[in-house]
C-alpha atoms as a PDB file:
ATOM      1  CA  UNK A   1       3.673  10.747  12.987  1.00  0.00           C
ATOM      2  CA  UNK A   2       3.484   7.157  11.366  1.00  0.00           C
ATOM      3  CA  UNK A   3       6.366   5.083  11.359  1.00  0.00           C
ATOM      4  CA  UNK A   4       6.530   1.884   8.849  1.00  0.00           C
ATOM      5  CA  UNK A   5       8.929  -1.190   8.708  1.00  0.00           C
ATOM      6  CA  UNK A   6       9.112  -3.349   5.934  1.00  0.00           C
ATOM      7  CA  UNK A   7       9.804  -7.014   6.175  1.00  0.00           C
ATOM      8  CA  UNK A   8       9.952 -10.156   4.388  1.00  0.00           C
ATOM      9  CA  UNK A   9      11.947  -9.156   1.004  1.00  0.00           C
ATOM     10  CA  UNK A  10      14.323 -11.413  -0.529  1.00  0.00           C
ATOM     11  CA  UNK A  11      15.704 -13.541  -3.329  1.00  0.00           C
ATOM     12  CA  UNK A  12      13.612 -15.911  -5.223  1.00  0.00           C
ATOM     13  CA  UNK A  13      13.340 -17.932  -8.361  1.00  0.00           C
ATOM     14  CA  UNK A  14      11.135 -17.227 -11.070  1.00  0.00           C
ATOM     15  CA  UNK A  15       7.651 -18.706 -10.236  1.00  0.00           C
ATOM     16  CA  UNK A  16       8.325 -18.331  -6.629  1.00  0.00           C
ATOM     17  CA  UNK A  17       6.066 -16.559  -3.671  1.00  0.00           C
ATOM     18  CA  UNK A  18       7.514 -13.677  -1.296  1.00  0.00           C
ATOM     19  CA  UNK A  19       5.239 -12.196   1.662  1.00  0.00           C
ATOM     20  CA  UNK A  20       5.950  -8.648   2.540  1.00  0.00           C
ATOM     21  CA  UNK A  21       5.051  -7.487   5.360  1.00  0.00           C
ATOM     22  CA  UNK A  22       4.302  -3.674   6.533  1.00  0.00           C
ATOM     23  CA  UNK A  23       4.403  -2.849  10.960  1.00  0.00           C
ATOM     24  CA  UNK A  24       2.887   1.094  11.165  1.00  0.00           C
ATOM     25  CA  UNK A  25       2.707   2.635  14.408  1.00  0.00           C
ATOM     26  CA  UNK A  26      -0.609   5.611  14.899  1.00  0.00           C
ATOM     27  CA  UNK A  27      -3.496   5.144  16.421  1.00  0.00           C
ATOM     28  CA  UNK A  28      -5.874   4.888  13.821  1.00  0.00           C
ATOM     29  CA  UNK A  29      -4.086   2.315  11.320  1.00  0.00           C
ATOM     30  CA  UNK A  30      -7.703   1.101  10.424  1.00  0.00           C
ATOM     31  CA  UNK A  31      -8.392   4.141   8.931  1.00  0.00           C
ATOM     32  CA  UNK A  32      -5.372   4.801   6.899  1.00  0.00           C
ATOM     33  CA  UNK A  33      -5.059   3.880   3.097  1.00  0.00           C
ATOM     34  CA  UNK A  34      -2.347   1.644   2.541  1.00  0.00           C
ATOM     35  CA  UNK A  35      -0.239   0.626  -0.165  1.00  0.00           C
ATOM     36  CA  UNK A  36       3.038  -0.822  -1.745  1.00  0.00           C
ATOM     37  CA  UNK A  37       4.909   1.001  -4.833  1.00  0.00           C
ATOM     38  CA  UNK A  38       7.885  -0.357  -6.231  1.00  0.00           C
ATOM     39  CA  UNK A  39      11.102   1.197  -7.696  1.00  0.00           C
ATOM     40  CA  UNK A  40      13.672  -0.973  -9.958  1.00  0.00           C
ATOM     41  CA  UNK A  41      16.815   0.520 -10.935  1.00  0.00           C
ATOM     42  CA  UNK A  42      16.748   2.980 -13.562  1.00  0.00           C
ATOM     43  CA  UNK A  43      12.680   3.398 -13.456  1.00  0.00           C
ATOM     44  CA  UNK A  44      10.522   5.482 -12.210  1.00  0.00           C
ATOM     45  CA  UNK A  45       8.704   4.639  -8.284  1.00  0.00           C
ATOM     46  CA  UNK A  46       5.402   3.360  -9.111  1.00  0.00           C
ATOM     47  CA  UNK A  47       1.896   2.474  -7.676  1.00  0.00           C
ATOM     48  CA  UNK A  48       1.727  -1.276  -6.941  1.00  0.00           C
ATOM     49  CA  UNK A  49      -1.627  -1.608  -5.041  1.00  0.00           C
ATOM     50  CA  UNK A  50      -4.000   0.136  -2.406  1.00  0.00           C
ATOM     51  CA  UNK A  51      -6.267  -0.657   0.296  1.00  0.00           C
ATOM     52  CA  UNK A  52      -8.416   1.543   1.939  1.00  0.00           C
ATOM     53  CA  UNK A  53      -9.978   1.430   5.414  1.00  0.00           C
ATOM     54  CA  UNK A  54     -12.761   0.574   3.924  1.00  0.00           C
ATOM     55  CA  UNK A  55     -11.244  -2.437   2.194  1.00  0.00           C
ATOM     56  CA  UNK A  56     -11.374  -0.987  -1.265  1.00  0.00           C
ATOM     57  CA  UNK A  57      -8.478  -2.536  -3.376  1.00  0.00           C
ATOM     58  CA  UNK A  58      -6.559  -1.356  -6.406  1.00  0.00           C
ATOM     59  CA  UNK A  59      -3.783  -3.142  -8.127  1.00  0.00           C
ATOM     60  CA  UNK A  60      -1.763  -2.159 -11.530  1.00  0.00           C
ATOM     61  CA  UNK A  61      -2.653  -4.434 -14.408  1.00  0.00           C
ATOM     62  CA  UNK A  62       0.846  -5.857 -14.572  1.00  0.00           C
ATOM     63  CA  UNK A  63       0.122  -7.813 -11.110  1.00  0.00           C
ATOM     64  CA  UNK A  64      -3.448  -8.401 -11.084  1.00  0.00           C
ATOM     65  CA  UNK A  65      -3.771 -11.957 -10.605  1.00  0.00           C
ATOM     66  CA  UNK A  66      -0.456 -12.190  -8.735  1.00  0.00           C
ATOM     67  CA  UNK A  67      -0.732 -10.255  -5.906  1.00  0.00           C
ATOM     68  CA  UNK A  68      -2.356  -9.592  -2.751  1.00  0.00           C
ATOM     69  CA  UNK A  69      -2.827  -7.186  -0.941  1.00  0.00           C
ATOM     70  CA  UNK A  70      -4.360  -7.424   2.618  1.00  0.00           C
ATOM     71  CA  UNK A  71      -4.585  -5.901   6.484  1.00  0.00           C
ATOM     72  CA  UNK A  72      -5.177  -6.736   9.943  1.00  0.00           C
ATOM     73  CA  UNK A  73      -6.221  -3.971  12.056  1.00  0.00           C
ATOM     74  CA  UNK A  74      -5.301  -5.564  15.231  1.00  0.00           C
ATOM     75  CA  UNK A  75      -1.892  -6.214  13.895  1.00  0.00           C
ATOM     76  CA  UNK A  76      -1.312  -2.510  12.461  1.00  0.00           C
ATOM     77  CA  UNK A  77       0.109  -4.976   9.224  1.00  0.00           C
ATOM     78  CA  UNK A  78      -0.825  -4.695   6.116  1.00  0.00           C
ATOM     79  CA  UNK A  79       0.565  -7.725   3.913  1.00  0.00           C
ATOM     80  CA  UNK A  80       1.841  -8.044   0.214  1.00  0.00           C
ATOM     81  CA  UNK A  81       1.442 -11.867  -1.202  1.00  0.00           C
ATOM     82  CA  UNK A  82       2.997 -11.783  -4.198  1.00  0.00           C
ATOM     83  CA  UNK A  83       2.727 -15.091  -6.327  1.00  0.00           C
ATOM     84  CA  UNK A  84       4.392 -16.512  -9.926  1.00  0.00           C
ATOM     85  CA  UNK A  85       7.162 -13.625  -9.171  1.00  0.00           C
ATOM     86  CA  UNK A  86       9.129 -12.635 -12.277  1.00  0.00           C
ATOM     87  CA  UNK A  87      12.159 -11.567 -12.953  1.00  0.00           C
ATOM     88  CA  UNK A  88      10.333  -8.046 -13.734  1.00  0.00           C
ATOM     89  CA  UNK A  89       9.094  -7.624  -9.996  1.00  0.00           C
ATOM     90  CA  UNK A  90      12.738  -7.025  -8.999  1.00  0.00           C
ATOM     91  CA  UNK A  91      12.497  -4.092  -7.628  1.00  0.00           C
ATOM     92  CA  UNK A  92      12.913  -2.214  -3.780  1.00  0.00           C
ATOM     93  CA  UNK A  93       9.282  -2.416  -2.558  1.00  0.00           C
ATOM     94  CA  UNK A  94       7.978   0.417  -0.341  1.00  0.00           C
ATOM     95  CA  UNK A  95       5.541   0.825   2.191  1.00  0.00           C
ATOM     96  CA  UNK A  96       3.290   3.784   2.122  1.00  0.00           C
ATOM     97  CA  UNK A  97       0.419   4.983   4.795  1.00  0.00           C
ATOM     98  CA  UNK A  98      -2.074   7.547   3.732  1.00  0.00           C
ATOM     99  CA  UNK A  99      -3.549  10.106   5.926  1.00  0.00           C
ATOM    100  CA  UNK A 100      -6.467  12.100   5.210  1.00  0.00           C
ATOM    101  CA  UNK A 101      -8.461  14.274   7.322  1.00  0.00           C
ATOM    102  CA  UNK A 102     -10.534  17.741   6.114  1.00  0.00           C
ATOM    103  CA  UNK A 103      -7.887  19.800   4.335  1.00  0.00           C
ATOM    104  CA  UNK A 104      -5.116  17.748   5.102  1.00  0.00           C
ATOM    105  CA  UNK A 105      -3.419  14.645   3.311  1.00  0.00           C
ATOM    106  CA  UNK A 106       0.074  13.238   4.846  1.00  0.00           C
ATOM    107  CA  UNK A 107       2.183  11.155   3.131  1.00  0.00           C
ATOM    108  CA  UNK A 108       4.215   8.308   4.864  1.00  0.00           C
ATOM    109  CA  UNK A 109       6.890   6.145   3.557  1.00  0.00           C
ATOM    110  CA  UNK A 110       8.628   2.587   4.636  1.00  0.00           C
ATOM    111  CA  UNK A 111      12.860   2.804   4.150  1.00  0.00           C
ATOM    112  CA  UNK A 112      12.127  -0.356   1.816  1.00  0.00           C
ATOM    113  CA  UNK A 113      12.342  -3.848   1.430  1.00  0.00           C
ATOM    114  CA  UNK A 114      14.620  -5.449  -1.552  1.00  0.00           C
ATOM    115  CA  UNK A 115      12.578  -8.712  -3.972  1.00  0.00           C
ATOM    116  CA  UNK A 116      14.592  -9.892  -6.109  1.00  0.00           C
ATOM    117  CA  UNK A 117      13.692 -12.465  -8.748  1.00  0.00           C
ATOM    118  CA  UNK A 118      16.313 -13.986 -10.267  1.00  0.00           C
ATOM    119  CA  UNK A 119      16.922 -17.904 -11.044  1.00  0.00           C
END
């Protein structure tokens, strides 16, 4: 069982900078794939970025440029810099941990973490 805890949301102007952060429990956090989706109200949860243990990143086109994505191992954190916010990005952010062994994938979720951009 992996438990996550999201920190760091807020309010913020457009333009502004927010750091999320992401605290997992587990043993083997340097092995998980982590990531951050998003839901704003009245849309649909989606895929903000990825990183694998590995260090592979992904990002959706709509932040690339913006945002950051990054981990410490020794920490058990994984980050979210997000940069020249707008008023688009509002939106609970979520914390997700990805499991994967042979035959098994486990999905775990953060309760959330609430950016809003708003001037």
């Amino acid at each position: 069982q992996v438990q996550l805890v999201e920190s760091g949301g807020g309010l913020v102007q457009p333009g502004g900078s927010l750091r999320l952060s992401c605290a997992a429990s587990g043993r083997n956090f340097s092995s998980y794939t982590m990531g951050w989706y998003r839901q704003a109200p009245g849309k649909q949860r989606e895929l903000v970025t990825t990183v694998t243990g590995g260090g592979n990143v992904n990002y959706m086109d709509s932040v690339k440029g913006r945002f950051t994505i990054s981990r410490d191992n020794a920490k058990n954190t994984v980050y979210l810099q997000m940069n020249n916010l707008k008023p688009e990005d509002t939106a609970v952010y979520y914390c997700t941990a990805v499991i994967v062994r042979p035959g098994i994938r486990q999905d775990y979720w953060g309760p959330g973490t609430q950016v809003t951009v708003s001037s």
